[in-house]
C-alpha atoms as a PDB file:
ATOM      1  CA  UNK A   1      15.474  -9.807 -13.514  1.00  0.00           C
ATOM      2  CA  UNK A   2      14.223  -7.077 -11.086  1.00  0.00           C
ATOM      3  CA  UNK A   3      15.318  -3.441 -12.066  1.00  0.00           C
ATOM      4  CA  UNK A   4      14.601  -0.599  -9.249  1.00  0.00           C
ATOM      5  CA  UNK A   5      15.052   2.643 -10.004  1.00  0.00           C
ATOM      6  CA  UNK A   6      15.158   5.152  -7.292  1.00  0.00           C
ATOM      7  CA  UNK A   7      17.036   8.137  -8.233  1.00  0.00           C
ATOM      8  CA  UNK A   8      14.637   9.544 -10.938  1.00  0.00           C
ATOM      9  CA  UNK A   9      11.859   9.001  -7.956  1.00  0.00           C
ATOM     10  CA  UNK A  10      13.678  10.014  -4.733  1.00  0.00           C
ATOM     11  CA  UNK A  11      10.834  12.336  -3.375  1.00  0.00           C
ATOM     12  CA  UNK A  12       8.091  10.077  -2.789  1.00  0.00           C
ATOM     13  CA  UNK A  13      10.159   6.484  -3.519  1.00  0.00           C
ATOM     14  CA  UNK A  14      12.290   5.283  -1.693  1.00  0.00           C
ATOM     15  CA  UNK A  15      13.890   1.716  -1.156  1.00  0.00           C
ATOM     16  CA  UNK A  16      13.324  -0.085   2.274  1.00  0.00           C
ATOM     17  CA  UNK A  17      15.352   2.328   4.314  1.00  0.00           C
ATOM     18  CA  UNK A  18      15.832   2.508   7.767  1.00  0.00           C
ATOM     19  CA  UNK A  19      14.533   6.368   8.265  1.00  0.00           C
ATOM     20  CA  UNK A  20      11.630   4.621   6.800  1.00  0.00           C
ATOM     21  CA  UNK A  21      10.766   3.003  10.245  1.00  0.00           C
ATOM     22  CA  UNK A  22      11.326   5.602  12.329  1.00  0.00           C
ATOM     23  CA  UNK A  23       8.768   8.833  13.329  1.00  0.00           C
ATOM     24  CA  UNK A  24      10.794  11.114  11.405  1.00  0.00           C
ATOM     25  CA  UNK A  25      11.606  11.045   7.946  1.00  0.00           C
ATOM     26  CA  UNK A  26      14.017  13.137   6.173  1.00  0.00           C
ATOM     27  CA  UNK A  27      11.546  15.342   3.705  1.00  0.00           C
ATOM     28  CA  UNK A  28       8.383  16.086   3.712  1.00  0.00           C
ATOM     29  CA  UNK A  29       5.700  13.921   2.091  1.00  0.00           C
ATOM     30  CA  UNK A  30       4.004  15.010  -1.468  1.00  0.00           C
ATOM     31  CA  UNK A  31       0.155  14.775  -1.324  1.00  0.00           C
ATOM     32  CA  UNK A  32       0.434  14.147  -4.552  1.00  0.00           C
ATOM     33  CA  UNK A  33       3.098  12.485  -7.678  1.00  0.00           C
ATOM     34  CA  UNK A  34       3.093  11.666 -11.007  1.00  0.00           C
ATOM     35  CA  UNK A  35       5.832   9.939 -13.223  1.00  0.00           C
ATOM     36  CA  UNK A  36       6.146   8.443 -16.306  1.00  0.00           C
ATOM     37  CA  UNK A  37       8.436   4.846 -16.055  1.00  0.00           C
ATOM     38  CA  UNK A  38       9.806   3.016 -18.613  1.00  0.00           C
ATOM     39  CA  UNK A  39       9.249  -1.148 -17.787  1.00  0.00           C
ATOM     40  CA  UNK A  40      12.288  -2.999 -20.239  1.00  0.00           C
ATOM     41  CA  UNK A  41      10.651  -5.625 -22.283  1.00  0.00           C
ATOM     42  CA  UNK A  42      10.373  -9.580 -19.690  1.00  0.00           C
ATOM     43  CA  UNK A  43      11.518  -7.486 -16.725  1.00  0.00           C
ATOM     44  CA  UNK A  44      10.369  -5.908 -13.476  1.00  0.00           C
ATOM     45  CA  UNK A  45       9.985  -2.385 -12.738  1.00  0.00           C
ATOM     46  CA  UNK A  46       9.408  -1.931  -8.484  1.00  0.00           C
ATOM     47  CA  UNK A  47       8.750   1.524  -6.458  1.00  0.00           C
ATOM     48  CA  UNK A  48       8.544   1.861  -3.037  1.00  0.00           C
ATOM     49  CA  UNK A  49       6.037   4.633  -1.126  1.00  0.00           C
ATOM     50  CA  UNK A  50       6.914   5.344   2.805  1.00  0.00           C
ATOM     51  CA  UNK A  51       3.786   4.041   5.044  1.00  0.00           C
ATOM     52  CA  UNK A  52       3.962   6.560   8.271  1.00  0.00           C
ATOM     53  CA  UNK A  53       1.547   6.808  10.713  1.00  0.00           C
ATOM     54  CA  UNK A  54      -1.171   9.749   9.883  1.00  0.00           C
ATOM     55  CA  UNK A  55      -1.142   8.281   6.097  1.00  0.00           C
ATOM     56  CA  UNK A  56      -4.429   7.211   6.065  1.00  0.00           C
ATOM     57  CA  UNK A  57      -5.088   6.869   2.390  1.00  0.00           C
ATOM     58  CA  UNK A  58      -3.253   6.379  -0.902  1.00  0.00           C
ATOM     59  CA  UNK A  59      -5.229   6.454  -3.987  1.00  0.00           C
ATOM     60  CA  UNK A  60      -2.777   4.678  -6.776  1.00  0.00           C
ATOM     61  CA  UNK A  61      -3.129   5.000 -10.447  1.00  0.00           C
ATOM     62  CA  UNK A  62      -1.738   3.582 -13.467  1.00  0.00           C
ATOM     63  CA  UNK A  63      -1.779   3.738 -17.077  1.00  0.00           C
ATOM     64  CA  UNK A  64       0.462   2.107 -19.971  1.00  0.00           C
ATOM     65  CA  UNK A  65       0.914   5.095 -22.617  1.00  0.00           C
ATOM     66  CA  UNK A  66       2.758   3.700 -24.985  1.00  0.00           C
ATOM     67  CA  UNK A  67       4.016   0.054 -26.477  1.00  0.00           C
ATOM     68  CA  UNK A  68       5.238  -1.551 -29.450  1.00  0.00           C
ATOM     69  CA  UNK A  69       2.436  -4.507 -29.381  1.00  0.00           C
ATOM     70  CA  UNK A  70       0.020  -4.781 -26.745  1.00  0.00           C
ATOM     71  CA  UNK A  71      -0.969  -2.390 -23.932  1.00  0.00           C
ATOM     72  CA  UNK A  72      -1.530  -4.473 -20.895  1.00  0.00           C
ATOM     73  CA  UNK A  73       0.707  -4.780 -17.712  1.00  0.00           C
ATOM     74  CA  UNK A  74       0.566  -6.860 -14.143  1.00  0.00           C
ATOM     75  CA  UNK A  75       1.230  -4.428 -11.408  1.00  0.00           C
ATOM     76  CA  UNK A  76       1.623  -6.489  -7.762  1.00  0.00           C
ATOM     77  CA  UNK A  77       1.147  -4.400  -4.928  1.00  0.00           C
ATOM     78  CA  UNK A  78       2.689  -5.741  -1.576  1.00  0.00           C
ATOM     79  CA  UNK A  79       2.098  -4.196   1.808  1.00  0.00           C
ATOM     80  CA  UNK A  80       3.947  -3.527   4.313  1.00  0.00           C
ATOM     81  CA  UNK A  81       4.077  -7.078   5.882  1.00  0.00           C
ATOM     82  CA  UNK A  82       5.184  -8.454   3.057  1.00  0.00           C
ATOM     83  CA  UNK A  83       1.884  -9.634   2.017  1.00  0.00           C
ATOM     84  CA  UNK A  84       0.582  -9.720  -1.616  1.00  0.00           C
ATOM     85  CA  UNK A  85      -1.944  -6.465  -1.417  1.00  0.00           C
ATOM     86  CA  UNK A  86      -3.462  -6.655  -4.763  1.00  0.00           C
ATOM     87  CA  UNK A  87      -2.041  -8.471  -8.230  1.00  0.00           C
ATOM     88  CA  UNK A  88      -3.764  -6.777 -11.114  1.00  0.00           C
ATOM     89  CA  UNK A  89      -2.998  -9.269 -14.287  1.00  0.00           C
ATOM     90  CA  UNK A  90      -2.552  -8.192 -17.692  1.00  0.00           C
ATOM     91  CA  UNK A  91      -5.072  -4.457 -17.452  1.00  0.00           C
ATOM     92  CA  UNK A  92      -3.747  -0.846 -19.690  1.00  0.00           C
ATOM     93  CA  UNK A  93      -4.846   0.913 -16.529  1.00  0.00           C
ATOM     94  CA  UNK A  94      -6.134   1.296 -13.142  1.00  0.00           C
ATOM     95  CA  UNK A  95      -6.528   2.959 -10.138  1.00  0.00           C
ATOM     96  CA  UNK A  96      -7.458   1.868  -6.490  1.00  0.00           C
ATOM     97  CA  UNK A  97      -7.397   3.558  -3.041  1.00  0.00           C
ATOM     98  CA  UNK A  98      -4.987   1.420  -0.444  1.00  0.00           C
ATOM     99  CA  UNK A  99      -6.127   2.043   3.416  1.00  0.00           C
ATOM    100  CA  UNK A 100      -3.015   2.247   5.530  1.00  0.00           C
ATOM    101  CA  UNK A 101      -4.626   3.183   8.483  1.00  0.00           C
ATOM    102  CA  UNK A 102      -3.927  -0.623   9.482  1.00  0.00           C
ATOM    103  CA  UNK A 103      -0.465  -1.106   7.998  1.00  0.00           C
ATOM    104  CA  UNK A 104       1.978  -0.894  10.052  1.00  0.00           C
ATOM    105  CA  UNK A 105       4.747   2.026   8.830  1.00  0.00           C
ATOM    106  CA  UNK A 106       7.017   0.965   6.555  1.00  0.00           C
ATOM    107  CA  UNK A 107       7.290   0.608   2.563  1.00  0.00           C
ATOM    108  CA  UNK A 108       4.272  -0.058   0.236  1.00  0.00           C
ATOM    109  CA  UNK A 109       5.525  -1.915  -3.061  1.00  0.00           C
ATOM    110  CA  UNK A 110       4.364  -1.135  -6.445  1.00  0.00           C
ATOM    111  CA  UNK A 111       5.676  -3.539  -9.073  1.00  0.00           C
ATOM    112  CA  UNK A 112       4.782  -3.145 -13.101  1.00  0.00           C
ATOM    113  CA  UNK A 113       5.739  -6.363 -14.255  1.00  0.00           C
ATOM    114  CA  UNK A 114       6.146  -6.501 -17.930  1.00  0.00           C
ATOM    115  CA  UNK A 115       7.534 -10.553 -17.965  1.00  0.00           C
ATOM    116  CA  UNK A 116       5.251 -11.791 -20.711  1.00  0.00           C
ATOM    117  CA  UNK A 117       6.360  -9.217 -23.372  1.00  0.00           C
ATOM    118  CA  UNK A 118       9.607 -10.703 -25.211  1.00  0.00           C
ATOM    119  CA  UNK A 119       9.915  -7.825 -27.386  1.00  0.00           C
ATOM    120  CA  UNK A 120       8.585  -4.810 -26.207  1.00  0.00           C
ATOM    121  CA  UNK A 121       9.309  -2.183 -23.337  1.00  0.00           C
ATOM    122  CA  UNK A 122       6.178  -0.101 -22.184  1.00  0.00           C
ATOM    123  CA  UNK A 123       5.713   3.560 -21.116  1.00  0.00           C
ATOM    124  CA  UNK A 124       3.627   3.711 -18.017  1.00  0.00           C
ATOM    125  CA  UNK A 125       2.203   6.872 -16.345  1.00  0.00           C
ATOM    126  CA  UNK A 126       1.930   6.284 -12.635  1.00  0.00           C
ATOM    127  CA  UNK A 127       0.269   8.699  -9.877  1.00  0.00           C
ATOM    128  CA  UNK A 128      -0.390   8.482  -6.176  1.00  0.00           C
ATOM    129  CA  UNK A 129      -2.319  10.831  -4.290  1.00  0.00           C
ATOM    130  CA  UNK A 130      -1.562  10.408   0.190  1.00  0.00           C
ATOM    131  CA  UNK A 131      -4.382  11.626   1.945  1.00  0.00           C
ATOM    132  CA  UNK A 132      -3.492  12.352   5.682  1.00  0.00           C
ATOM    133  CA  UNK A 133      -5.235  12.703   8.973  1.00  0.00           C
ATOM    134  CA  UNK A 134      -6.468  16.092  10.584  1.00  0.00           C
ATOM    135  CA  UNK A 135      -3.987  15.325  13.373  1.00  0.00           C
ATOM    136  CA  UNK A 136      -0.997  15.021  11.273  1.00  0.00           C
ATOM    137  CA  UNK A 137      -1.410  17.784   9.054  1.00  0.00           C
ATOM    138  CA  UNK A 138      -1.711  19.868  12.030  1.00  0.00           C
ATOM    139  CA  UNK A 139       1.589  18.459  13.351  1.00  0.00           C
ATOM    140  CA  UNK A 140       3.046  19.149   9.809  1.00  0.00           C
ATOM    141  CA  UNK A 141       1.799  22.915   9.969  1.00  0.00           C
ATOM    142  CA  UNK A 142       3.200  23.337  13.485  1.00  0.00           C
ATOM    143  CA  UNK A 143       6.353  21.514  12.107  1.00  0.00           C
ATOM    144  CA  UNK A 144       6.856  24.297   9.582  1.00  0.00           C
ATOM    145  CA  UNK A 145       5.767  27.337  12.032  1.00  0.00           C
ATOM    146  CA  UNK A 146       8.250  26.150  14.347  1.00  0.00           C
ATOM    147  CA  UNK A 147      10.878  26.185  11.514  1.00  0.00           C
ATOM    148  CA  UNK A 148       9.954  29.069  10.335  1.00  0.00           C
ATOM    149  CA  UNK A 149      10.609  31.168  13.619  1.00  0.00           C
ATOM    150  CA  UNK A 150      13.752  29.054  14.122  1.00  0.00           C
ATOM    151  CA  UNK A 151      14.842  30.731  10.374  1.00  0.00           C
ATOM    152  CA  UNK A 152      13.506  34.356  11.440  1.00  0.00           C
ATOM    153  CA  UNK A 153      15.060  34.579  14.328  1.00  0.00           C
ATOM    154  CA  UNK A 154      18.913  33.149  12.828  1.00  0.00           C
ATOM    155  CA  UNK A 155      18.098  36.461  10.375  1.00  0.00           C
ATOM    156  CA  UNK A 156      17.191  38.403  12.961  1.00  0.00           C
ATOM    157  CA  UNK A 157      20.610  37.127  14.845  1.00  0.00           C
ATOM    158  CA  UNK A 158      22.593  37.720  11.563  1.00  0.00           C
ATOM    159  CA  UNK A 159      21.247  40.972  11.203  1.00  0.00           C
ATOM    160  CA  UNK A 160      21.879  42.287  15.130  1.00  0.00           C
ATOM    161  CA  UNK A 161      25.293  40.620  14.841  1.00  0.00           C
ATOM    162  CA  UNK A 162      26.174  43.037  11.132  1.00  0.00           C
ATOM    163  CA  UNK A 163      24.362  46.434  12.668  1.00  0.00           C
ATOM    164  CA  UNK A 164      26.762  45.387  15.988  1.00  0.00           C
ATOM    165  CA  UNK A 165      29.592  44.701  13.680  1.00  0.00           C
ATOM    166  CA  UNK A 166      29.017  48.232  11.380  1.00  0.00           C
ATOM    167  CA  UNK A 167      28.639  50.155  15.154  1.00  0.00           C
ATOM    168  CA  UNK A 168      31.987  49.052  16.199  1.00  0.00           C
ATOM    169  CA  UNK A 169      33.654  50.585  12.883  1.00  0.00           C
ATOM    170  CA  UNK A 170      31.951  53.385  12.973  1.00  0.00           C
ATOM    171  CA  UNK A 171      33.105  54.265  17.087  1.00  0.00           C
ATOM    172  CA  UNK A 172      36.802  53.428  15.853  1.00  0.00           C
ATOM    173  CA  UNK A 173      36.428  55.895  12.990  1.00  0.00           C
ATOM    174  CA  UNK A 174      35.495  58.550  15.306  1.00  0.00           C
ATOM    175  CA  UNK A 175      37.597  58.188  18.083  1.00  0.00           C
END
C-alpha cells in the first residue's frame, strides 16, 4: 500500500498536477526544505518536487532518526520520465545532487519505502536544497519588482481615492 501525503508538504510537494507542466506555477519555489516524515511500518511513503525549467540542481538528503528495530530505509527516486533515477536499498542516510538541467519539467519522485519492516514505522528527516540558474533568478527578482510596483501603486490609488473622498466632505461642510 502506497500512502502520499501532501498537505503537511504543500510548499515544495506537490502531486502530479497540471500547473506543474506549465511556465507558471502558483508559488514561488523554496531554495531550500526540510521535514521530518513518518514511513508506517511495510508501506510506502512518496513526495513529489516540481521540475521547471531554470532548476538546474537539487541536492536531496535523507536520514532515518528514529525506529523501533533497525535504521535502514530504500528510497527510489524516479524522474520525470518515469524512469527509475536512483534506488538506494536498505542505507540510515544519504544525500545526492540530481541534475535537472536535462529533465524535462514535470515532477521528481522521492519514495521512502519501508516494505521489509513488519513491525516498525520510522522517523525520517528529509531536505532538498534547488539551486537555480542566473537567468531565472533574475526573472524571479524582476517577477517580484514588477509586483511590487503593481502593490505601491493600488496604495498609492487607495490613498488618492480617501484624500479625494475626505476633500469632498470637507467642500460640503463649508458650503
Amino acid at each position: 500500500m502506497i500512502k502520499t501525503i501532501f498537505f503537511l508538504i504543500l510548499p515544495i510537494f506537490l502531486f502530479k498536477h497540471p500547473l506543474i507542466y506549465s511556465q507558471q506555477i502558483f508559488y514561488d519555489l523554496p531554495e531550500q526544505n526540510q521535514y521530518t516524515i513518518i514511513v508506517p511500518e511495510s508501506q510506502k511513503f512518496c513526495l513529489y518536487h516540481p521540475i521547471l525549467p531554470g532548476l538546474e540542481r537539487l541536492e536531496f538528503q535523507y536520514e532515518v532518526t528514529f525506529a523501533k528495530f533497525d535504521l535502514d530505509i530504500d528510497c527510489i527516486l524516479t524522474d520525470t520520465r518515469n524512469q527509475q533515477y536512483a534506488a538506494i536499498r536498505r542505507k540510515k542516510s544519504r544525500k545526492m545532487t540530481i541534475d535537472t538541467v536535462t529533465m524535462p519539467k514535470g515532477s521528481f519522485e522521492i519514495c521512502m519505502s519501508n516494505s521489509y519492516s513488519k513491525n516498525s514505522e520510522k522517523r525520517v528527516f528529509v531536505s532538498t536544497k534547488a539551486s537555480f540558474s542566473k537567468a531565472y533568478m533574475r526573472q524571479q527578482k524582476w517577477r517580484k519588482e514588477e509586483q511590487d510596483e503593481i502593490r505601491l501603486k493600488e496604495e498609492l490609488m487607495e490613498s488618492f481615492d480617501f484624500l479625494g473622498t475626505g476633500l469632498g466632505v470637507n467642500q460640503h461642510l463649508c458650503s
